[in-house]
Protein backbone atom coordinates (compact mmCIF):
# COMPACT_ATOMS: atom_id res chain seq x y z
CA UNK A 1 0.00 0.00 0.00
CA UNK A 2 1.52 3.30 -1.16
CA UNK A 3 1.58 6.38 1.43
CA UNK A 4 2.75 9.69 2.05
CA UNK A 5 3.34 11.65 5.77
CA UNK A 6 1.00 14.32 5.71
CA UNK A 7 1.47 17.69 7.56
CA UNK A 8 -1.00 16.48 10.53
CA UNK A 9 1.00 13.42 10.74
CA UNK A 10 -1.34 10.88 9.37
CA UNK A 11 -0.77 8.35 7.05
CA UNK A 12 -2.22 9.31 3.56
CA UNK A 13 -3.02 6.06 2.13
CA UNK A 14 -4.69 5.37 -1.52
CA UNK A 15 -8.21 5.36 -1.80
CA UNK A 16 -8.41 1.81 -2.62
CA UNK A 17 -7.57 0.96 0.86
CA UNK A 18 -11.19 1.65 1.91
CA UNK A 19 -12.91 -0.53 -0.71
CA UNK A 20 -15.75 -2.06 1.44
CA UNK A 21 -16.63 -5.38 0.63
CA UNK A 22 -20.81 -5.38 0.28
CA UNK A 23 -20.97 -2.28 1.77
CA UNK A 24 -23.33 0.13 -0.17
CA UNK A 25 -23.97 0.46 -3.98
CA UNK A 26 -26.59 -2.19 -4.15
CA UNK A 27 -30.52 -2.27 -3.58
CA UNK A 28 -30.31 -4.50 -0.33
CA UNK A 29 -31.81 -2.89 2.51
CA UNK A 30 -30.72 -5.62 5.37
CA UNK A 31 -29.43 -3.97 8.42
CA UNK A 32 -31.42 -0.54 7.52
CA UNK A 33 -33.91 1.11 10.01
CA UNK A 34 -36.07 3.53 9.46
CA UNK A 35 -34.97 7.16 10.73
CA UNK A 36 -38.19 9.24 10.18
CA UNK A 37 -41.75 6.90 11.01
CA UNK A 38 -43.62 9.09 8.39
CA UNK A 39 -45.87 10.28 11.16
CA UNK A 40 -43.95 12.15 14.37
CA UNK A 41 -40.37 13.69 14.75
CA UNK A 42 -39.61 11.23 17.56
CA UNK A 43 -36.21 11.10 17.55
CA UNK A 44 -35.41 14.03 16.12
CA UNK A 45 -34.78 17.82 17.94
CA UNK A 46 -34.27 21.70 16.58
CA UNK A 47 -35.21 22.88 13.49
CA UNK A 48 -38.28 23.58 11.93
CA UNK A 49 -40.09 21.03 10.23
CA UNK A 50 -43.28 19.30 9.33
CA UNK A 51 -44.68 15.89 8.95
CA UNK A 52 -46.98 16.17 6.38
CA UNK A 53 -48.20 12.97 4.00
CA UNK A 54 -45.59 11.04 5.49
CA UNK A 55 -42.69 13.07 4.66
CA UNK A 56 -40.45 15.16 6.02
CA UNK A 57 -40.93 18.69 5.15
CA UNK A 58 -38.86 21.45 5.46
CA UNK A 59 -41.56 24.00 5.02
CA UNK A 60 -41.05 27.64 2.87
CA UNK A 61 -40.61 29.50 6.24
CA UNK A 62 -38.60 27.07 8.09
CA UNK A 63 -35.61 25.21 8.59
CA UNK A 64 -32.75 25.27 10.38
CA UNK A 65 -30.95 22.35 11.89
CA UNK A 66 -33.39 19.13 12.56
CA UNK A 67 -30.71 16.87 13.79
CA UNK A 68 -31.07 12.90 15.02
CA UNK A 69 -31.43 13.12 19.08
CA UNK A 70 -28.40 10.22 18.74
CA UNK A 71 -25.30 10.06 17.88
CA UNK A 72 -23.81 8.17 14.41
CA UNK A 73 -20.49 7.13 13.54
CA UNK A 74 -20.03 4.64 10.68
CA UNK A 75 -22.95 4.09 8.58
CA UNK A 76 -24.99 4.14 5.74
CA UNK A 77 -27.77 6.58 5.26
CA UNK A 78 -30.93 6.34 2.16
CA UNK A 79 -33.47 8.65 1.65
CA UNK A 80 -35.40 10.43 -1.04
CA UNK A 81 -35.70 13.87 -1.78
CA UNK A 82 -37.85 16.55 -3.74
CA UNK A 83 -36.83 19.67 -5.01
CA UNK A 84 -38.59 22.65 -6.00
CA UNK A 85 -36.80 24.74 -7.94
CA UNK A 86 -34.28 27.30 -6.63
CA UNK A 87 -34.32 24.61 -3.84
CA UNK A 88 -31.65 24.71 -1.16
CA UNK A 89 -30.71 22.11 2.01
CA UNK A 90 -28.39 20.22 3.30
CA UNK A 91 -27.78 16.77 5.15
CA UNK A 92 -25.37 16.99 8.52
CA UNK A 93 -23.17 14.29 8.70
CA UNK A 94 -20.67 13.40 11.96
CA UNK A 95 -22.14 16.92 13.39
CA UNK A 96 -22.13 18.61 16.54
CA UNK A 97 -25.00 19.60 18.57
CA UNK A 98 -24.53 23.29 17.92
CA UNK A 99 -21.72 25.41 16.12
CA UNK A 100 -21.70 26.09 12.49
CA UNK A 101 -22.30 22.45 11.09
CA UNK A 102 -21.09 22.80 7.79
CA UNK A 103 -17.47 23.24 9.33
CA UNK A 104 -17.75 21.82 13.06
CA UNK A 105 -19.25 18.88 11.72
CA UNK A 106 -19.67 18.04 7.89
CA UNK A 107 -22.38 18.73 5.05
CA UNK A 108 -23.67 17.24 2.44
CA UNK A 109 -24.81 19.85 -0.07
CA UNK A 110 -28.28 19.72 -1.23
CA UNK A 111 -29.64 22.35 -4.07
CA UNK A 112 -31.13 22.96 -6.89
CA UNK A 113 -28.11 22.98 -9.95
CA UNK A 114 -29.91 23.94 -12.17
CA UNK A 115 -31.52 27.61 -10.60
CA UNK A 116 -29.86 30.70 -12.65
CA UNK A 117 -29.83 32.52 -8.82
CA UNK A 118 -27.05 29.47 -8.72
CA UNK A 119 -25.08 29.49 -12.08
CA UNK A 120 -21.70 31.05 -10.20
CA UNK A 121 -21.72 28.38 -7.62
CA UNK A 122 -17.91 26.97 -6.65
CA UNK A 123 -17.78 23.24 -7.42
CA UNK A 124 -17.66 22.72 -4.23
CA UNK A 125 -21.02 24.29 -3.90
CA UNK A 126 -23.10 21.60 -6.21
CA UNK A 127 -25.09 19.35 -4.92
CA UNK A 128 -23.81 16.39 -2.78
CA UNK A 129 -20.63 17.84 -2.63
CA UNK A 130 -18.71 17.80 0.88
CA UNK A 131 -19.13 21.18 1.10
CA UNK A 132 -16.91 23.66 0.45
CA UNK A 133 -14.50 20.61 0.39
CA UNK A 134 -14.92 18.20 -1.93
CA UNK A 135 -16.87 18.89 -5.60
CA UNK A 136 -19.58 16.22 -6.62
CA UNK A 137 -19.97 15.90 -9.57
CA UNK A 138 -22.94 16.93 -11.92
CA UNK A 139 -25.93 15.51 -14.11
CA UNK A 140 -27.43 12.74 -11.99
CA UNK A 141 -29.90 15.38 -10.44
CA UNK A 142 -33.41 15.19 -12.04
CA UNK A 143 -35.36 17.90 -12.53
CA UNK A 144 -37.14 19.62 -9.99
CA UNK A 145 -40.25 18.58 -8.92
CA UNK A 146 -38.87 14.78 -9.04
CA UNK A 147 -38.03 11.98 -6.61
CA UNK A 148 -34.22 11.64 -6.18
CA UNK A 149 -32.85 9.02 -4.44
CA UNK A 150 -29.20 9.29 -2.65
CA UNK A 151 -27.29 7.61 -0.73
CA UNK A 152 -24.72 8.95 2.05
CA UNK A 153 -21.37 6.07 2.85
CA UNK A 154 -19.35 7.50 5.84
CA UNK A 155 -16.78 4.71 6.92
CA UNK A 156 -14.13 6.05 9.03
CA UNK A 157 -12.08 8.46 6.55
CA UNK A 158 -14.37 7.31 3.42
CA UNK A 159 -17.16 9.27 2.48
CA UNK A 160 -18.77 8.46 -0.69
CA UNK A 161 -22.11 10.36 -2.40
CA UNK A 162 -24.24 7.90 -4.74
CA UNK A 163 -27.68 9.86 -6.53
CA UNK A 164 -29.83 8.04 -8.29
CA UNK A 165 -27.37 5.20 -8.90
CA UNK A 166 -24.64 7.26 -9.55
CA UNK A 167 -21.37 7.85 -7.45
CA UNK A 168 -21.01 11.46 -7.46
CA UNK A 169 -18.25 11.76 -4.42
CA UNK A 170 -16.13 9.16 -3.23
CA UNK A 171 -13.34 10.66 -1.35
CA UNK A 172 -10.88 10.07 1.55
CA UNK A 173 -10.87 12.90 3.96
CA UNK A 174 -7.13 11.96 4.69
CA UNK A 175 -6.68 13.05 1.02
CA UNK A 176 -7.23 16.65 2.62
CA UNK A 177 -4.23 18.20 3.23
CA UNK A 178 -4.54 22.13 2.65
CA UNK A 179 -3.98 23.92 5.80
CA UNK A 180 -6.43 26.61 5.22
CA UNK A 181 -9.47 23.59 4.29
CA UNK A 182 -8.45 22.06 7.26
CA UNK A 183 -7.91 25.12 9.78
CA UNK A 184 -11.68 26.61 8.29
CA UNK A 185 -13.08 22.83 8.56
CA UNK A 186 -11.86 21.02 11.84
CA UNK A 187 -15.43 18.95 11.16
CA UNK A 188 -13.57 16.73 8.69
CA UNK A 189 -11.95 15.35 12.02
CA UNK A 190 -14.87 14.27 13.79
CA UNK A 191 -15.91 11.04 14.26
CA UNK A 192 -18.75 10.70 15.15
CA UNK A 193 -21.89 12.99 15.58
CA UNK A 194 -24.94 13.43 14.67
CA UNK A 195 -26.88 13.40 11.43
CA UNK A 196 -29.44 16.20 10.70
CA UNK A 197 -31.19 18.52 7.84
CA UNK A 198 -29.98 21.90 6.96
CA UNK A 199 -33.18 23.99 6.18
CA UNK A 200 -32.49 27.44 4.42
CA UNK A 201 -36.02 28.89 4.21
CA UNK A 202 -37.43 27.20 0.71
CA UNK A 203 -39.15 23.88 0.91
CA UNK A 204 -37.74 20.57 0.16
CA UNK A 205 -39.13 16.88 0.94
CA UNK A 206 -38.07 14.10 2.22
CA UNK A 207 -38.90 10.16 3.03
CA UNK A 208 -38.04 6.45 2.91
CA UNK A 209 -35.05 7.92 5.61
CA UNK A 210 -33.27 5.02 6.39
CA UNK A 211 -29.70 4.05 8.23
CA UNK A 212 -27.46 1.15 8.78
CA UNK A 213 -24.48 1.04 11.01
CA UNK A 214 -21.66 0.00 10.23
CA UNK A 215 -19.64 -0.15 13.23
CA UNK A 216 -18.71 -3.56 14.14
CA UNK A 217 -16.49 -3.49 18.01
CA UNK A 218 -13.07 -4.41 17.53
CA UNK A 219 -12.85 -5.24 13.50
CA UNK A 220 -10.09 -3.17 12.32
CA UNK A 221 -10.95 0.16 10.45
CA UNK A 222 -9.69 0.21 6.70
CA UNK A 223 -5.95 0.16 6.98
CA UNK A 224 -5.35 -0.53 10.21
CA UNK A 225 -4.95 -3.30 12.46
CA UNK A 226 -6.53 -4.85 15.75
CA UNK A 227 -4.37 -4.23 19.17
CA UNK A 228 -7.31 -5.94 21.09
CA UNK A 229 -9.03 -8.96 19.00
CA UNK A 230 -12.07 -8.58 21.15
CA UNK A 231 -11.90 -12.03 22.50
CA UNK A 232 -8.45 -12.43 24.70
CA UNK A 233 -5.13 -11.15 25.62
CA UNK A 234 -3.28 -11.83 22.70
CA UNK A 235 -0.36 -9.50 21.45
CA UNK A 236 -0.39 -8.23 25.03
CA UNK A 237 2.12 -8.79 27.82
CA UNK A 238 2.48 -6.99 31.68
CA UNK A 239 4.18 -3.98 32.92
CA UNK A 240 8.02 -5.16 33.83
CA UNK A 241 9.85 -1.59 35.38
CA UNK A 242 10.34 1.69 33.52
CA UNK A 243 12.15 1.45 30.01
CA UNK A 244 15.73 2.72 31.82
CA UNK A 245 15.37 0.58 34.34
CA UNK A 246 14.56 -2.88 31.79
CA UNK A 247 17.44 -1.97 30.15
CA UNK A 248 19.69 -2.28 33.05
CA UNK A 249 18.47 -5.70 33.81
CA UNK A 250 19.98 -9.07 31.89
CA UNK A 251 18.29 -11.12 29.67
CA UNK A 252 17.04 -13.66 32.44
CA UNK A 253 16.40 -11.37 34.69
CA UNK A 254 13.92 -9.74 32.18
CA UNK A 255 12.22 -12.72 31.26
CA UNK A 256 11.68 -14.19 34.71
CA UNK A 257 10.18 -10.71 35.61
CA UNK A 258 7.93 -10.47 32.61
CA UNK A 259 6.68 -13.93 33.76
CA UNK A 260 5.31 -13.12 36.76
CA UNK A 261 4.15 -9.50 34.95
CA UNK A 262 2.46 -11.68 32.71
CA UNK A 263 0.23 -13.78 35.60
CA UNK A 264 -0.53 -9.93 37.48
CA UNK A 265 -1.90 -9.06 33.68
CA UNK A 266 -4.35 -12.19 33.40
CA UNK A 267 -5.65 -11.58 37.80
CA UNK A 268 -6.74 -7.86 37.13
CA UNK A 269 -7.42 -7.42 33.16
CA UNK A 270 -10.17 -9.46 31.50
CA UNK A 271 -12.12 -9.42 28.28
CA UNK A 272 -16.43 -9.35 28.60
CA UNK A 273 -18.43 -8.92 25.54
CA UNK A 274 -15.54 -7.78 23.52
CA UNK A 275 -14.61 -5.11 26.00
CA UNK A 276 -10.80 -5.01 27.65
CA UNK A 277 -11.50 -4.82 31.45
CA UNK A 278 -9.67 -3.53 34.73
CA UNK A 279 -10.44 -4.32 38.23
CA UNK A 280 -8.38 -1.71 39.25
CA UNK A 281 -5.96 -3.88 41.03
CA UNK A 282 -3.09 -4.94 39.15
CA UNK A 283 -0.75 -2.69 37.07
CA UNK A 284 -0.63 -1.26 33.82
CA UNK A 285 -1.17 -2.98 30.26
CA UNK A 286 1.68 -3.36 27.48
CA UNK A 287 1.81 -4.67 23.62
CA UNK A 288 3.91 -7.17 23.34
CA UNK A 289 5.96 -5.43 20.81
CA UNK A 290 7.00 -1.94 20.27
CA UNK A 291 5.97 0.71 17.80
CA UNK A 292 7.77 3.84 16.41
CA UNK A 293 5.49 6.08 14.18
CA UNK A 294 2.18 5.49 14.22
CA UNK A 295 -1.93 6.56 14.18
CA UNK A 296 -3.69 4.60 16.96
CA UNK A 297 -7.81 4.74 17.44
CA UNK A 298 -8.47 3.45 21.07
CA UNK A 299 -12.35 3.68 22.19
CA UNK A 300 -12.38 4.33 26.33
CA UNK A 301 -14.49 5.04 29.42
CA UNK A 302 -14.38 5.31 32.89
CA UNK A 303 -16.17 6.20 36.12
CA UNK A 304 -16.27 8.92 38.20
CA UNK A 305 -13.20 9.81 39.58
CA UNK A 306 -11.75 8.00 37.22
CA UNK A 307 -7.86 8.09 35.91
CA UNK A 308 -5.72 6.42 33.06
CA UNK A 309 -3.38 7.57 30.23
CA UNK A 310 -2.01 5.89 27.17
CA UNK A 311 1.65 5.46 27.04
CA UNK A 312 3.39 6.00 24.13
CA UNK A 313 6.92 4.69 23.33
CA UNK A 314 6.71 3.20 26.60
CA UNK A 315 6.37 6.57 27.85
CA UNK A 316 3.22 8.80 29.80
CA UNK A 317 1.44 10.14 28.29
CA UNK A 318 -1.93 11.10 26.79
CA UNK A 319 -3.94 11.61 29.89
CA UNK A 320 -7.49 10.06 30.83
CA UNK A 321 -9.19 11.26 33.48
CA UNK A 322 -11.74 12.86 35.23
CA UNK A 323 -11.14 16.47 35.61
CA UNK A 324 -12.57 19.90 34.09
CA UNK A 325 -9.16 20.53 31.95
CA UNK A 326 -10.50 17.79 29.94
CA UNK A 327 -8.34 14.01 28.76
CA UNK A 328 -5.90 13.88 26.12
CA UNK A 329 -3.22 16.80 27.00
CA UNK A 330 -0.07 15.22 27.43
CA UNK A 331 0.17 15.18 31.04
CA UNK A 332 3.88 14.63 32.01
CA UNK A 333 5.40 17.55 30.04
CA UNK A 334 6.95 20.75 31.55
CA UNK A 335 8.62 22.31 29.16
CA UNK A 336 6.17 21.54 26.26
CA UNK A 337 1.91 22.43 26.28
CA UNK A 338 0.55 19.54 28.82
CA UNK A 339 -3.18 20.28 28.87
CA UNK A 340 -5.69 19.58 26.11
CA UNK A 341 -6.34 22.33 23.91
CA UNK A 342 -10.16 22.00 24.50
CA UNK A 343 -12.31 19.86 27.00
CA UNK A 344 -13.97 17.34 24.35
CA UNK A 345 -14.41 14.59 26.79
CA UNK A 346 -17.55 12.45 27.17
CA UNK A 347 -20.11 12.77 30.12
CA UNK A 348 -18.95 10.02 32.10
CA UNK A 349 -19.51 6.53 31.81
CA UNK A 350 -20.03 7.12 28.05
CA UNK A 351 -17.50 6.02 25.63
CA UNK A 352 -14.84 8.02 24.04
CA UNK A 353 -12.41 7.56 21.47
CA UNK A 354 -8.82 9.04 20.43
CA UNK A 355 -6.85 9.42 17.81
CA UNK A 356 -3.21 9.56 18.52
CA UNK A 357 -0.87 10.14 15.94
CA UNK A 358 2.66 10.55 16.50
CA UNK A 359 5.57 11.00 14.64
CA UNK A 360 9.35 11.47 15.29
CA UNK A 361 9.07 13.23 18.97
CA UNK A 362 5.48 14.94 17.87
CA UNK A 363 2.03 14.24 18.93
CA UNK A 364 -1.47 15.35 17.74
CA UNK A 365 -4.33 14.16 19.81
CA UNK A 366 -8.32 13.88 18.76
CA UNK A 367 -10.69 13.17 20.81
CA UNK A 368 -14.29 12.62 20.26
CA UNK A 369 -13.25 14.97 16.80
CA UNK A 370 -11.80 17.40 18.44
CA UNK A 371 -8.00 18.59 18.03
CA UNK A 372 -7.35 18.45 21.51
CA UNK A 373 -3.38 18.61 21.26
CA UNK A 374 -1.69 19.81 18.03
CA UNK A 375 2.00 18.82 16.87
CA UNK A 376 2.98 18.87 20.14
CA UNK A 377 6.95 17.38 21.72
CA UNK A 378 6.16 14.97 23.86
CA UNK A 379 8.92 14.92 26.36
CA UNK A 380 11.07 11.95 28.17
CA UNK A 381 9.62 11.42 31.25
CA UNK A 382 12.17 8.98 32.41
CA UNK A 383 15.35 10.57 31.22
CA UNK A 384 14.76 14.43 30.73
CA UNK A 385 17.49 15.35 29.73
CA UNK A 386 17.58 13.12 26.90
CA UNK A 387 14.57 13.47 23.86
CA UNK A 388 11.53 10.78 23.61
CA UNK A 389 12.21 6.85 23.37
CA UNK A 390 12.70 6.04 19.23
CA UNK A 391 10.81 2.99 19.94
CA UNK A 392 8.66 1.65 22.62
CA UNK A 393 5.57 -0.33 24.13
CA UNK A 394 2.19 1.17 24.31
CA UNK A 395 0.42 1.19 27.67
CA UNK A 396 -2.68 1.17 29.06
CA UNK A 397 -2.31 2.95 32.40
CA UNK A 398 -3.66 2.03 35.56
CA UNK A 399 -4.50 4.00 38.51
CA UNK A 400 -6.04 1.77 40.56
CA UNK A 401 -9.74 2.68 39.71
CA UNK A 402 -11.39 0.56 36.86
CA UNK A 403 -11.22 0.98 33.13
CA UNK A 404 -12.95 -0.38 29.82
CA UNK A 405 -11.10 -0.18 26.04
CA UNK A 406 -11.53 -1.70 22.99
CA UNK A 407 -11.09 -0.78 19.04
CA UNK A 408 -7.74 -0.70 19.59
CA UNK A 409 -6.58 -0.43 16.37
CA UNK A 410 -2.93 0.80 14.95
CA UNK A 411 -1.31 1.87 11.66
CA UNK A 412 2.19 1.83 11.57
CA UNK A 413 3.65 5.41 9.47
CA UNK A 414 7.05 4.27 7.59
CA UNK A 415 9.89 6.35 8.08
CA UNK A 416 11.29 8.76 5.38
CA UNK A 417 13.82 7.86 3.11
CA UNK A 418 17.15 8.89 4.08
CA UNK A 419 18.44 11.58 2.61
């Protein structure tokens, strides 16, 4: 698989990687529920909108943001829409609650093309375009005043547009590199939100609204791999002394000490229902290899009070816990930022999920979407006077207070070619 380092420090990887196998493009509607019940707006919230016939109308004098009441990640969405002509909307995808959806969360354009008021439109303005992001492109629209039928694919970085038929986006937002698109859009880094209609004051239909998720615990998103299988310990090992102190050990020493790490591991972390438990009595949780550059996903919660970090290169860390500064800053620094950029953090008890990426000494942090820690040096906590570990285990922390993980997933960034 070829890839480039991108300026964020993700791994740009070729669209093909996110071919999904069955996924969308065909008429089969197993594993699809309905979203609108063609008579109430149970389960919806904001906007203003109509049931009327059983469809969803956004009415000549209304609009605004009708969002889901939940929350989506992965999925699937169908529906069917109606223009009239001059016609403008738009569907919320990954969005937030409030903000200016289009670029805290993402949009889906939705308009009439073929309006003169809209001849000077951007490309990136057209309908089913990611707005003001990615251009869809044009013709597989029918005229106003008939049913279209579209289809909305958002799995992990893949987001793909099909109308009547037809793909008219398929795009991965790592593709995205611009720093201006990304600094006016920081939406393109959430994942997961919810879904809603963008009314802007002219009437537009809607019915047969229909989603299927597509999140499945612990399968690996595309181009990535499983830490955690779901099922066991495997590819996992105990906590055996800080990385100076391993080193100063011998070989024998080492291995009789990561035996009876190993046997603390198996007493006080467990797997139930494909989630990686701690009692909150043993110590801290390693892979049983080490990693160098990398993007790691790792879904978390914990309860109140609650405290944890993720230890990278063998080093803390990327905190979790319980506190108004909000989880992901990276704690253990003093010369370098160590609190989270924003408090992103979900209420507790609820699950959250990061996105680490680090490369060379430099860490960026998302969680729950947010940027929470930009390009930041993440500092030796062992040895300050000498720069991060090359290399190293990552850790699960413990604090003595009980945790849950799982979608532990990793993608491993190749070095540069020397110069």
């Amino acid at each position: 698989m070829t890839g480039l380092r991108g300026p964020t420090g993700a791994l740009i990887v070729v669209l093909a990687a996110f071919a999904l196998s069955g996924v969308g493009m065909t008429d089969d509607e197993t594993g699809f529920v309905p979203l609108f019940d063609g008579k109430t707006l149970d389960g919806w919230t904001g906007g203003k909108y109509i049931v009327e016939d059983g469809m969803l109308v956004c009415p000549e004098k209304g609009g605004g943001y009708l969002r889901t009441e939940k929350e989506y990640d992965d999925f699937i969405l169908r529906f069917e829409l109606k223009l009239p002509p001059g016609g403008n909307n738009g569907v919320a995808i990954r969005a937030p609650a409030a903000g200016h959806v289009a670029y805290d969360g993402m949009e889906i354009q939705i308009i009439d093309n073929t309006a003169e008021r809209y001849a000077k439109l951007r490309p990136v303005q057209y309908h089913g375009s990611i707005y003001d992001v990615v251009p869809a492109k044009r013709g597989a629209l029918k005229p106003v005043g008939e049913w279209n039928e579209q289809e909305i694919l958002a799995h992990g970085r893949h987001i793909r547009v099909t109308l009547n038929g037809q793909v008219i986006v398929d795009a991965n937002l790592d593709d995205i590199t611009d720093p201006a698109v990304l600094k006016k859009h920081p939406g393109l880094q959430r994942a997961i939100g919810h879904i809603g209609f963008l009314g802007h004051s002219s009437r537009i239909e809607f019915r047969n609204i229909r989603i299927k998720e597509l999140r499945t615990d612990n399968v690996p998103l595309p181009g990535y791999v499983a830490l955690f299988n779901g099922k066991d310990l495997s590819g996992w090992k105990g906590l055996v002394l800080s990385p100076p102190k391993r080193a100063a050990i011998t070989p024998q020493e080492l291995a009789e000490a990561q035996k009876a790490a190993d046997e603390r591991m198996r007493a006080h972390w467990t797997v139930e229902d494909g989630v990686l438990l701690f009692d909150g009595k043993g110590d801290s949780l390693c892979t049983a290899r080490d990693y160098r550059d990398f993007e790691m996903v790792v879904d978390w919660k914990i309860e109140a009070g609650g405290d944890s970090g993720i230890y990278l290169r063998g080093s803390p860390q990327v905190g979790i816990w319980d506190n108004p500064i909000g989880s992901g800053g990276l704690y253990n620094n003093k010369v370098n930022p160590s609190d989270a950029l924003k408090v992103a953090d979900s209420p507790i008890g609820e699950w959250n999920r990061f996105r680490i990426t680090m490369i060379d000494d430099k860490v960026t942090v998302h969680l729950n979407g947010v940027l929470v820690v930009d390009n930041v040096t993440m500092e030796n906590f062992w040895e300050r006077d000498k720069p991060i570990y090359r290399t190293g285990q990552i850790e699960l922390q413990d604090h003595k207070n009980p945790l849950w993980f799982k979608n532990i997933f990793i993608r491993e960034i190749p070095p540069l070619p020397a110069e």
